[in-house]
C-alpha atoms as a PDB file:
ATOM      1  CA  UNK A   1     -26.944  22.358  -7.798  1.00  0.00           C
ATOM      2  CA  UNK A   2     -25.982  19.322  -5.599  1.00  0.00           C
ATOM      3  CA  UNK A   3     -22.316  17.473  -6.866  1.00  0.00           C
ATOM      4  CA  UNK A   4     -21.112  14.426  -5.157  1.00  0.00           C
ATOM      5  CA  UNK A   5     -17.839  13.822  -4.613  1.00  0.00           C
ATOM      6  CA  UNK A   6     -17.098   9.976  -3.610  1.00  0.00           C
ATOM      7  CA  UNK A   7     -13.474  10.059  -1.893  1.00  0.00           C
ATOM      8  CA  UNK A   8     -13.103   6.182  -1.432  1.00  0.00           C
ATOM      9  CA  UNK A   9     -16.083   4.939   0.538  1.00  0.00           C
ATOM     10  CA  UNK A  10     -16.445   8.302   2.137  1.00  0.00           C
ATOM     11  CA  UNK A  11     -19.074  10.685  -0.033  1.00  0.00           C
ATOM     12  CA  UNK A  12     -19.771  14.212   0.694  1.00  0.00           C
ATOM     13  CA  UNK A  13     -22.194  17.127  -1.140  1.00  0.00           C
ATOM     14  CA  UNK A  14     -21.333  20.273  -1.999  1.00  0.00           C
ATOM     15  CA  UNK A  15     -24.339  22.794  -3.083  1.00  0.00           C
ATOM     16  CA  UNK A  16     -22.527  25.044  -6.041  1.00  0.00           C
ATOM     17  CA  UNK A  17     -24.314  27.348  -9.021  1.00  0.00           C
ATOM     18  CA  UNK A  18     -24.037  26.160 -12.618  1.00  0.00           C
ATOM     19  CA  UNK A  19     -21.921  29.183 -13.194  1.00  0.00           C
ATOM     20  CA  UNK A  20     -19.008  28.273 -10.899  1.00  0.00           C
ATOM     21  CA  UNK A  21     -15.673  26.545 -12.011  1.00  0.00           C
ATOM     22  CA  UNK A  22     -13.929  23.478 -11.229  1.00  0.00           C
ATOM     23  CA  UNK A  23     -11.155  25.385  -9.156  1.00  0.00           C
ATOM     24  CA  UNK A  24     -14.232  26.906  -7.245  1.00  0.00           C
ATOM     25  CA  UNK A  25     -15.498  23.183  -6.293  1.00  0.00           C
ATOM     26  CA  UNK A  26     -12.032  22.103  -5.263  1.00  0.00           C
ATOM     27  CA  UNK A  27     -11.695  25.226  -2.922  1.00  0.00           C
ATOM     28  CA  UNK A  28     -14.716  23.679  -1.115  1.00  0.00           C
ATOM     29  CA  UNK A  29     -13.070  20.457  -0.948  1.00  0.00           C
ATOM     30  CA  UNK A  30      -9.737  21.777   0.585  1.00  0.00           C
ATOM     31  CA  UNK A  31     -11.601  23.745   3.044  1.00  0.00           C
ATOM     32  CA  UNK A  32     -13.699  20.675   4.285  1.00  0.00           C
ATOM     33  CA  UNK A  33     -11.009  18.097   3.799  1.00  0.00           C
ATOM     34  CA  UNK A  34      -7.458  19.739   3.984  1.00  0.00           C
ATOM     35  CA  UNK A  35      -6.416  18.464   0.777  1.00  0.00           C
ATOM     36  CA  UNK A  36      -5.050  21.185  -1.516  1.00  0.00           C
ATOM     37  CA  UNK A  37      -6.518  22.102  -4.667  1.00  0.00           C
ATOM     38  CA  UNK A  38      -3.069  20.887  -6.731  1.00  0.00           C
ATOM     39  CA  UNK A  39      -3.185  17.480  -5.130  1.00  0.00           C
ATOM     40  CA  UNK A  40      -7.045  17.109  -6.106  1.00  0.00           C
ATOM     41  CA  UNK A  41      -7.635  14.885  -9.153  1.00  0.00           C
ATOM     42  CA  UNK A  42     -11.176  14.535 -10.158  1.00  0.00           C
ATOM     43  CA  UNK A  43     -12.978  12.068 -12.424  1.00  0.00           C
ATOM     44  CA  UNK A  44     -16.527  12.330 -14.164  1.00  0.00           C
ATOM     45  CA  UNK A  45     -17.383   9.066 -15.819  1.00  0.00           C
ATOM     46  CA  UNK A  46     -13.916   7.879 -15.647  1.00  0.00           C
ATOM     47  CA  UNK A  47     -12.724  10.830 -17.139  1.00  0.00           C
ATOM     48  CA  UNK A  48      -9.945  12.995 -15.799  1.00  0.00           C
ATOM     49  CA  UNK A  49     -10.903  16.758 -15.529  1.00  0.00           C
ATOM     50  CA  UNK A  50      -8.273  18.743 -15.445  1.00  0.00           C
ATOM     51  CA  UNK A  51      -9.229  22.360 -16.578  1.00  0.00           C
ATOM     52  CA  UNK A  52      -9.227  24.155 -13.260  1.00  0.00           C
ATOM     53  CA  UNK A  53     -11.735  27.056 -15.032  1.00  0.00           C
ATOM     54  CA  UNK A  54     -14.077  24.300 -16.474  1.00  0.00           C
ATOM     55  CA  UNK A  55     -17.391  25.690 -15.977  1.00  0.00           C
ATOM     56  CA  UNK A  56     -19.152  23.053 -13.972  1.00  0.00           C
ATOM     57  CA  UNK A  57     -22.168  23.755 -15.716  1.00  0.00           C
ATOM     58  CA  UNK A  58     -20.698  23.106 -18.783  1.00  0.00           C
ATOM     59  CA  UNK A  59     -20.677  19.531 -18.415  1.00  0.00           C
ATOM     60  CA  UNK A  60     -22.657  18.556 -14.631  1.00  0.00           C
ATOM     61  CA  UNK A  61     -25.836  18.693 -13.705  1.00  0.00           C
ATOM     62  CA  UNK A  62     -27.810  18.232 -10.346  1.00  0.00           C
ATOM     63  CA  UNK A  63     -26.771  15.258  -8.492  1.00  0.00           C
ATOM     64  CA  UNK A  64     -24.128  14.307 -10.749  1.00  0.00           C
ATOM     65  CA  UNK A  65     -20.981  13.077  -9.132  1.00  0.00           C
ATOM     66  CA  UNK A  66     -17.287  13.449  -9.022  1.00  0.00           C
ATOM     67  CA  UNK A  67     -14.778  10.397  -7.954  1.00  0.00           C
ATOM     68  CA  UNK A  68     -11.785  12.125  -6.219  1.00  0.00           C
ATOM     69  CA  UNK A  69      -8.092  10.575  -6.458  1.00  0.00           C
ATOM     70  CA  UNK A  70      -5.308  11.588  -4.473  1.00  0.00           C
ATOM     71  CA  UNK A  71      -1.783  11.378  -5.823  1.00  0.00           C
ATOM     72  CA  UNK A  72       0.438   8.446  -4.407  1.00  0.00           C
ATOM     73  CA  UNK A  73       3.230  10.021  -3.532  1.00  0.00           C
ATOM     74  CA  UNK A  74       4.509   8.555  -0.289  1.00  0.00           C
ATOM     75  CA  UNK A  75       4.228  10.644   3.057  1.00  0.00           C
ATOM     76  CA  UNK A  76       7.014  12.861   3.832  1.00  0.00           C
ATOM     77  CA  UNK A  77       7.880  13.434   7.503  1.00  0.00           C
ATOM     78  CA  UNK A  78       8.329  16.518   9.313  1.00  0.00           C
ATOM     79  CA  UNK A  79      10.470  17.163  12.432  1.00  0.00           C
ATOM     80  CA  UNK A  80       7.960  19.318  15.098  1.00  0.00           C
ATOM     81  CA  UNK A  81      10.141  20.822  18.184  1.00  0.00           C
ATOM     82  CA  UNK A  82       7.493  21.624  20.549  1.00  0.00           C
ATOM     83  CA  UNK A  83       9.361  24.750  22.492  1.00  0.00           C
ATOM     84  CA  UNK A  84       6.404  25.903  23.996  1.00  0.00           C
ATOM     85  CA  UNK A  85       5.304  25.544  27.519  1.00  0.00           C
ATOM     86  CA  UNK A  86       2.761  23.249  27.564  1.00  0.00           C
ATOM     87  CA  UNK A  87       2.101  19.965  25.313  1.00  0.00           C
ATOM     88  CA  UNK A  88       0.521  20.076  22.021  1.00  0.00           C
ATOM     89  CA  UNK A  89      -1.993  17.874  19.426  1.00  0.00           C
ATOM     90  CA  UNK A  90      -1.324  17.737  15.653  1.00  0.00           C
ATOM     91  CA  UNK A  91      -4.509  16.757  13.294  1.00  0.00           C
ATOM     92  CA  UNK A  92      -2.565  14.766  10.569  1.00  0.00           C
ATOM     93  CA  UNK A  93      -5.080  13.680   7.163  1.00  0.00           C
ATOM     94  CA  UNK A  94      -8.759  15.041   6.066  1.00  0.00           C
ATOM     95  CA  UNK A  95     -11.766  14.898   8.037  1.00  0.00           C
ATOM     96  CA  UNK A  96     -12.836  12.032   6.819  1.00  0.00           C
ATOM     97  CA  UNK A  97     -10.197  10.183   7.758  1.00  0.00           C
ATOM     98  CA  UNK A  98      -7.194  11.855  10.219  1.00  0.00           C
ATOM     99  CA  UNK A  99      -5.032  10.884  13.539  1.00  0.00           C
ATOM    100  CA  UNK A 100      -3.601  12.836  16.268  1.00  0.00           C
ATOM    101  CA  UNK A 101      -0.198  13.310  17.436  1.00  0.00           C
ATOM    102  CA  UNK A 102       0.892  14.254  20.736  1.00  0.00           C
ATOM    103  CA  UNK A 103       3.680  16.829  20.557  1.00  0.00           C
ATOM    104  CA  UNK A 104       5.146  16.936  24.563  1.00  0.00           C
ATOM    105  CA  UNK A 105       6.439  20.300  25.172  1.00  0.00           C
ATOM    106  CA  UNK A 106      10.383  20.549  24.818  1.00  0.00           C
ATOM    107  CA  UNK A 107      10.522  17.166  22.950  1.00  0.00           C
ATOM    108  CA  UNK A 108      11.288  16.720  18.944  1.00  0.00           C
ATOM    109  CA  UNK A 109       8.649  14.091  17.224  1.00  0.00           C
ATOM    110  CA  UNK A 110       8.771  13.506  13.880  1.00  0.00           C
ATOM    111  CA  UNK A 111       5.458  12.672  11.840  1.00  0.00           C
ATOM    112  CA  UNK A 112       4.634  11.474   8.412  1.00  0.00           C
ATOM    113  CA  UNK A 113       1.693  13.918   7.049  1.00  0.00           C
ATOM    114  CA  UNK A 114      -0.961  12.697   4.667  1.00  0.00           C
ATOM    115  CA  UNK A 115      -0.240  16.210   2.958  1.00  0.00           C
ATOM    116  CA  UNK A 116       1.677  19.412   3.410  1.00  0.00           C
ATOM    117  CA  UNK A 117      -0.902  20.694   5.790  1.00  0.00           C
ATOM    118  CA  UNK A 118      -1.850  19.886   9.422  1.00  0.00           C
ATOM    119  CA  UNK A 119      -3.918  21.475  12.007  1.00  0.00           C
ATOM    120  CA  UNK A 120      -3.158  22.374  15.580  1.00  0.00           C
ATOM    121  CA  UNK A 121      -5.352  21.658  18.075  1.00  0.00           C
ATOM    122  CA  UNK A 122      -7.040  24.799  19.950  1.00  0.00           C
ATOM    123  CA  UNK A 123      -9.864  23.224  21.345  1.00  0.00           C
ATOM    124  CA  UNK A 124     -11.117  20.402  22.272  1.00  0.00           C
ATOM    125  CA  UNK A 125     -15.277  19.409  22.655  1.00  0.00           C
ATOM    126  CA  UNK A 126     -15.740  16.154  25.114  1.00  0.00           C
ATOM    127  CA  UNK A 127     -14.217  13.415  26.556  1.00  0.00           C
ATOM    128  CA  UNK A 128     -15.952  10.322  25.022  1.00  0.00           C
ATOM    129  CA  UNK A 129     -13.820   8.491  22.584  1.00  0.00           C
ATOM    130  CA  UNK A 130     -15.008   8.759  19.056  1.00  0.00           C
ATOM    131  CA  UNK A 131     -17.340  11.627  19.771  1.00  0.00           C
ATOM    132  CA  UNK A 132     -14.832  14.436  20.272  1.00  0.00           C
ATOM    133  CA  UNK A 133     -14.405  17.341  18.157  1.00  0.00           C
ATOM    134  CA  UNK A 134     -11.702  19.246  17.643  1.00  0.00           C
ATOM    135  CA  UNK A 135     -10.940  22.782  16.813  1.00  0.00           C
ATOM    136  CA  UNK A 136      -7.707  23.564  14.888  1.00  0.00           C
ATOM    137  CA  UNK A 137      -5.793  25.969  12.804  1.00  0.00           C
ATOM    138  CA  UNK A 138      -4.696  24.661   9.759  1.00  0.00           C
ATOM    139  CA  UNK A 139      -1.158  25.421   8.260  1.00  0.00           C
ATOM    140  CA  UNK A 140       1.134  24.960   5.103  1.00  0.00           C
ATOM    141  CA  UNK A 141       4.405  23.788   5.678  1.00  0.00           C
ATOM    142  CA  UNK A 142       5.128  22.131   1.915  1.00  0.00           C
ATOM    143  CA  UNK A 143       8.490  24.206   1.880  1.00  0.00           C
ATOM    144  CA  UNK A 144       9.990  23.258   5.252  1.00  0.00           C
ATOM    145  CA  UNK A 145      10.787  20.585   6.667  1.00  0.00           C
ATOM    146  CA  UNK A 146      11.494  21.870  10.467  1.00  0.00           C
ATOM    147  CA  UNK A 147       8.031  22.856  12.422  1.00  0.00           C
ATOM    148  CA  UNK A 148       9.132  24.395  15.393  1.00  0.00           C
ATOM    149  CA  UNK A 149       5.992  25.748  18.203  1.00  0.00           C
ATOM    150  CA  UNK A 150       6.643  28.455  20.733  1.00  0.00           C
ATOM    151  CA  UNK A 151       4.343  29.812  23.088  1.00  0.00           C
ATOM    152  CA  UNK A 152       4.018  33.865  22.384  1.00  0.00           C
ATOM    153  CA  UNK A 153       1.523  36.178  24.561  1.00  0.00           C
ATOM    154  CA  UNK A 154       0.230  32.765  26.289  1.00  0.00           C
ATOM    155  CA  UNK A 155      -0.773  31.184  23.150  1.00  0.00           C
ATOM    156  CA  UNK A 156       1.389  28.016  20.954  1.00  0.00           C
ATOM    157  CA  UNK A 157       2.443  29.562  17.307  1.00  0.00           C
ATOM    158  CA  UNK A 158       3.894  27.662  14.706  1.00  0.00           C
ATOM    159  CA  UNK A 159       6.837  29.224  13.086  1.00  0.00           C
ATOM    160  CA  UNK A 160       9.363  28.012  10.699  1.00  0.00           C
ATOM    161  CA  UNK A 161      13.147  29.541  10.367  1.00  0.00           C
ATOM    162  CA  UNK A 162      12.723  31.425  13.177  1.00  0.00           C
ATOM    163  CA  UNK A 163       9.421  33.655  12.340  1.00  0.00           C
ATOM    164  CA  UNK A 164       5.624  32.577  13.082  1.00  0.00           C
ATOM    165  CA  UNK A 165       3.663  32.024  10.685  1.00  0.00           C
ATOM    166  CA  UNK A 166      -0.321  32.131   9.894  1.00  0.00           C
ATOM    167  CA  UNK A 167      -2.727  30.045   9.126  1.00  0.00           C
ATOM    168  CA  UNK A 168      -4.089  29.078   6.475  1.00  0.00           C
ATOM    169  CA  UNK A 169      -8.134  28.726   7.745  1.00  0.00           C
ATOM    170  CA  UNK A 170      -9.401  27.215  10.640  1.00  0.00           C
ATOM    171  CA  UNK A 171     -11.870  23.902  10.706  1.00  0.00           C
ATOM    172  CA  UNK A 172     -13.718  21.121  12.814  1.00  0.00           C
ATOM    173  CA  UNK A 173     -12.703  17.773  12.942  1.00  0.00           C
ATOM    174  CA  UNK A 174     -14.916  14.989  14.394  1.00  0.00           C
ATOM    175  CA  UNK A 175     -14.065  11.537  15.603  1.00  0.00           C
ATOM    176  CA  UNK A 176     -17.442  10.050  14.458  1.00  0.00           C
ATOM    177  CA  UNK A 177     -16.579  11.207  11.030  1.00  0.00           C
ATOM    178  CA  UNK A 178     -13.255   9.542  11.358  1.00  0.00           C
ATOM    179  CA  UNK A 179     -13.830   5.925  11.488  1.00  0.00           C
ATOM    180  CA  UNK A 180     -12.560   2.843  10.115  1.00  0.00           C
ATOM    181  CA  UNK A 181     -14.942   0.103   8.813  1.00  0.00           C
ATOM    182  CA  UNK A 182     -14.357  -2.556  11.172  1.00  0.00           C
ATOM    183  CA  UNK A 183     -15.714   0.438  13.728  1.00  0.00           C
ATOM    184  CA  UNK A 184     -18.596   1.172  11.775  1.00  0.00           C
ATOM    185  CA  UNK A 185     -19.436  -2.114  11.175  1.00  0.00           C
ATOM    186  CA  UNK A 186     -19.358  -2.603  14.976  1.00  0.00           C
ATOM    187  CA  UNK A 187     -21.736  -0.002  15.303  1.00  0.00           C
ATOM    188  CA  UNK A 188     -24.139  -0.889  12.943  1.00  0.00           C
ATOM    189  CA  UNK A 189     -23.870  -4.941  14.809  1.00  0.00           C
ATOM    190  CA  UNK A 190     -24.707  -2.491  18.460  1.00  0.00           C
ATOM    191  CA  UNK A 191     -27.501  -0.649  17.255  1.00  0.00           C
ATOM    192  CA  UNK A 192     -29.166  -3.549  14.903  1.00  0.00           C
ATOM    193  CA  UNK A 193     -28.836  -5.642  18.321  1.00  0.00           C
ATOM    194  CA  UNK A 194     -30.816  -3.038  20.433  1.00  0.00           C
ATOM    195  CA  UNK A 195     -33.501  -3.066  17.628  1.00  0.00           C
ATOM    196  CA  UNK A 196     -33.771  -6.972  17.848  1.00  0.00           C
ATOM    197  CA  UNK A 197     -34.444  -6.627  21.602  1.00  0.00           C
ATOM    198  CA  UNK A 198     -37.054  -3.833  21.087  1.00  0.00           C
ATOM    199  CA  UNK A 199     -39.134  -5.938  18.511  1.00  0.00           C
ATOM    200  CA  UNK A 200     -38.761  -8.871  20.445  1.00  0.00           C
ATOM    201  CA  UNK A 201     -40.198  -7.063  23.279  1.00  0.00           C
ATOM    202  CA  UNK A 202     -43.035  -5.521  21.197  1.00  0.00           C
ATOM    203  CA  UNK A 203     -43.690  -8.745  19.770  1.00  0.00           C
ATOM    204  CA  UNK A 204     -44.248 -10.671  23.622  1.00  0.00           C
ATOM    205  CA  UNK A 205     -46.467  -7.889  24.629  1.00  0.00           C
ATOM    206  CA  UNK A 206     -48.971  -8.377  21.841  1.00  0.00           C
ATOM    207  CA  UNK A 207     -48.699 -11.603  21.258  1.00  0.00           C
ATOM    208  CA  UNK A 208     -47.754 -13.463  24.498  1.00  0.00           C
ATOM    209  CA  UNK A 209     -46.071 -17.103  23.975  1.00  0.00           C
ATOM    210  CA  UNK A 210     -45.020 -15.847  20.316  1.00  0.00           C
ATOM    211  CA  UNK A 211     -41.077 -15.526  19.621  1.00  0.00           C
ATOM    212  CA  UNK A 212     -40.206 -12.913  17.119  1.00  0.00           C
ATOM    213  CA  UNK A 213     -37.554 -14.663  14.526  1.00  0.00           C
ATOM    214  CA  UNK A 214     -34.718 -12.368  13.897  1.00  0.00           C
ATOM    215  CA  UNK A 215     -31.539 -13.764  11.867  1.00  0.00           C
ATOM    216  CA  UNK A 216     -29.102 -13.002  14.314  1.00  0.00           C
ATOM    217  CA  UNK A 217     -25.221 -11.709  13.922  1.00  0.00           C
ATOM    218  CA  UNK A 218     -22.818 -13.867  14.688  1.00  0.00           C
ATOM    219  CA  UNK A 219     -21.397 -12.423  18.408  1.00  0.00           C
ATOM    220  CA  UNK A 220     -23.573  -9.511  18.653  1.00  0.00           C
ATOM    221  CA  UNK A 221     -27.476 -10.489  18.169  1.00  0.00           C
ATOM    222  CA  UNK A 222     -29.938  -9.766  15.190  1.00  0.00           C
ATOM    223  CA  UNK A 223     -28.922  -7.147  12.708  1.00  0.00           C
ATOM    224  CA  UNK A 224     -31.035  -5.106   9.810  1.00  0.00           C
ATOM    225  CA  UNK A 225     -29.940  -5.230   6.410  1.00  0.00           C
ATOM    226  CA  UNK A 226     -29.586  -2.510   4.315  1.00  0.00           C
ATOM    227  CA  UNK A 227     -27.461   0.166   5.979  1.00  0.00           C
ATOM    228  CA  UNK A 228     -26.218   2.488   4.186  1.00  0.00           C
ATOM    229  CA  UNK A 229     -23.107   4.711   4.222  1.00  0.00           C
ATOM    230  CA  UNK A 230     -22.983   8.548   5.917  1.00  0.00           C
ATOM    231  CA  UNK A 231     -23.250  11.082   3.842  1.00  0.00           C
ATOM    232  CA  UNK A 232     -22.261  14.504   4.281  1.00  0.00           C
ATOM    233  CA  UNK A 233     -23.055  17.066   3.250  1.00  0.00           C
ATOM    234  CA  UNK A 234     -21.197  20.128   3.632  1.00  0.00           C
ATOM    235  CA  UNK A 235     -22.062  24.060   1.937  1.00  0.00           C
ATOM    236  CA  UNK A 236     -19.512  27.189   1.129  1.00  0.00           C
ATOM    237  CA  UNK A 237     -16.842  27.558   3.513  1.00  0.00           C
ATOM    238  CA  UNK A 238     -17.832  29.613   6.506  1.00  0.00           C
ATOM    239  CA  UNK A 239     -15.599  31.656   9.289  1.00  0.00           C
ATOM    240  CA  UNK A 240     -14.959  29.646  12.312  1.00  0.00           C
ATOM    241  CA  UNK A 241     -15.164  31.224  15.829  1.00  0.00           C
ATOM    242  CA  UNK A 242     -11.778  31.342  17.582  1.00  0.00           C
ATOM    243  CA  UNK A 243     -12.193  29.040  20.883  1.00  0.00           C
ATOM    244  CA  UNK A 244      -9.843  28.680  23.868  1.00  0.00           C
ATOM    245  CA  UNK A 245      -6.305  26.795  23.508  1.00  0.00           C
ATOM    246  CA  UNK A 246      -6.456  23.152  24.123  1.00  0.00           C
END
């Protein structure tokens, strides 16, 4: 069956059996999102649910959906020495919504994370802003508050105290899934303009001396109402294939 989980404006679906538990669901969320299964609260008609072994079954059906909450607890800010030889990128927040850090090699930066995990870049997919993709390995660092990276056999590793350390999985983030709404709302203004042109080019092919009256938006041309927010939807977490370093 299909649950939704709304996280804000941002909803996502994940396909699980009647049989599987709440802790199951939440697994799904951490591996798509980064946010760990202790710091997931979830609601179901403004109820809080918070019997990890719940059978979803038990009390969802198809298409019902989930509100997620996050608990407020302010950022706290690690210290990442970059020892290695060449520069690195840390993914900070979910996919949804995450930012990118720029760790110089042989320099100390400190950043706040969203959560006790972040992701360092591997890989990087284009050059367009807003359209890359990035492939990172995600870690855990909720018990240290030094992140130190060294470069062993060619490749960056995170250790902490002295010892590397692995990761905890390995995900995808996108840019165009990591937007605010000013952008999106910018984009929707772009495209609804091009469609404006096309019908108004349509419309002076058939009927010649006839202008096609489109309510435009203010400083970017006509729009179309009713656009709706992405959805995504994501399945059971799957292996990713290890790419080249960034």
């Amino acid at each position: 069956m299909d649950i939704n989980v709304l996280d804000g404006t941002n909803q996502s679906v994940y396909k699980c059996e009647p049989s599987h538990t709440l802790l199951s669901l939440k697994e799904q969320i951490e591996y798509n999102e980064g946010i760990e299964t202790e710091n997931q609260i979830l609601y179901y008609n403004g109820y809080w649910i918070n019997n990890d072994l719940e059978i979803l079954g038990d009390f969802l059906k198809n298409g019902d959906e989930l509100t997620l909450s996050l608990p407020t607890a302010s950022p706290k800010t690690k210290k990442f020495v970059n020892n290695a030889e060449s520069d690195a990128w840390i993914v900070n927040g979910t996919k949804h919504k995450f930012t990118r850090h720029l760790v110089p090699k042989k320099k100390k930066i400190p950043i706040k994370l969203k959560s006790e995990t972040f992701g360092l870049v591997y890989h990087t997919d284009g050059t367009e802003s807003g359209k890359r993709t990035y492939q990172v390995l995600r870690y855990d660092v909720k018990d240290f508050d030094n992140v130190v990276l060294e470069t062993i056999d060619g490749d960056i590793v995170v250790t902490l105290k002295g010892n590397p350390i692995e990761p905890t999985d390995s995900a995808v983030y996108e840019e165009t899934r990591s937007k605010t709404k000013l952008e999106v709302a910018k984009e929707s203004s772009k495209i609804a303009a091009n469609i404006g042109k096309f019908l108004r080019g349509i419309a002076a092919i058939i009927y010649p001396g006839v202008t096609l009256a489109i309510a435009p938006v203010p400083g970017e041309g006509p729009s179309v109402e009713g656009a709706q927010a992405e959805v995504h939807e994501v399945g059971a977490p799957e292996e990713e294939a290890p790419g080249e370093e960034a």
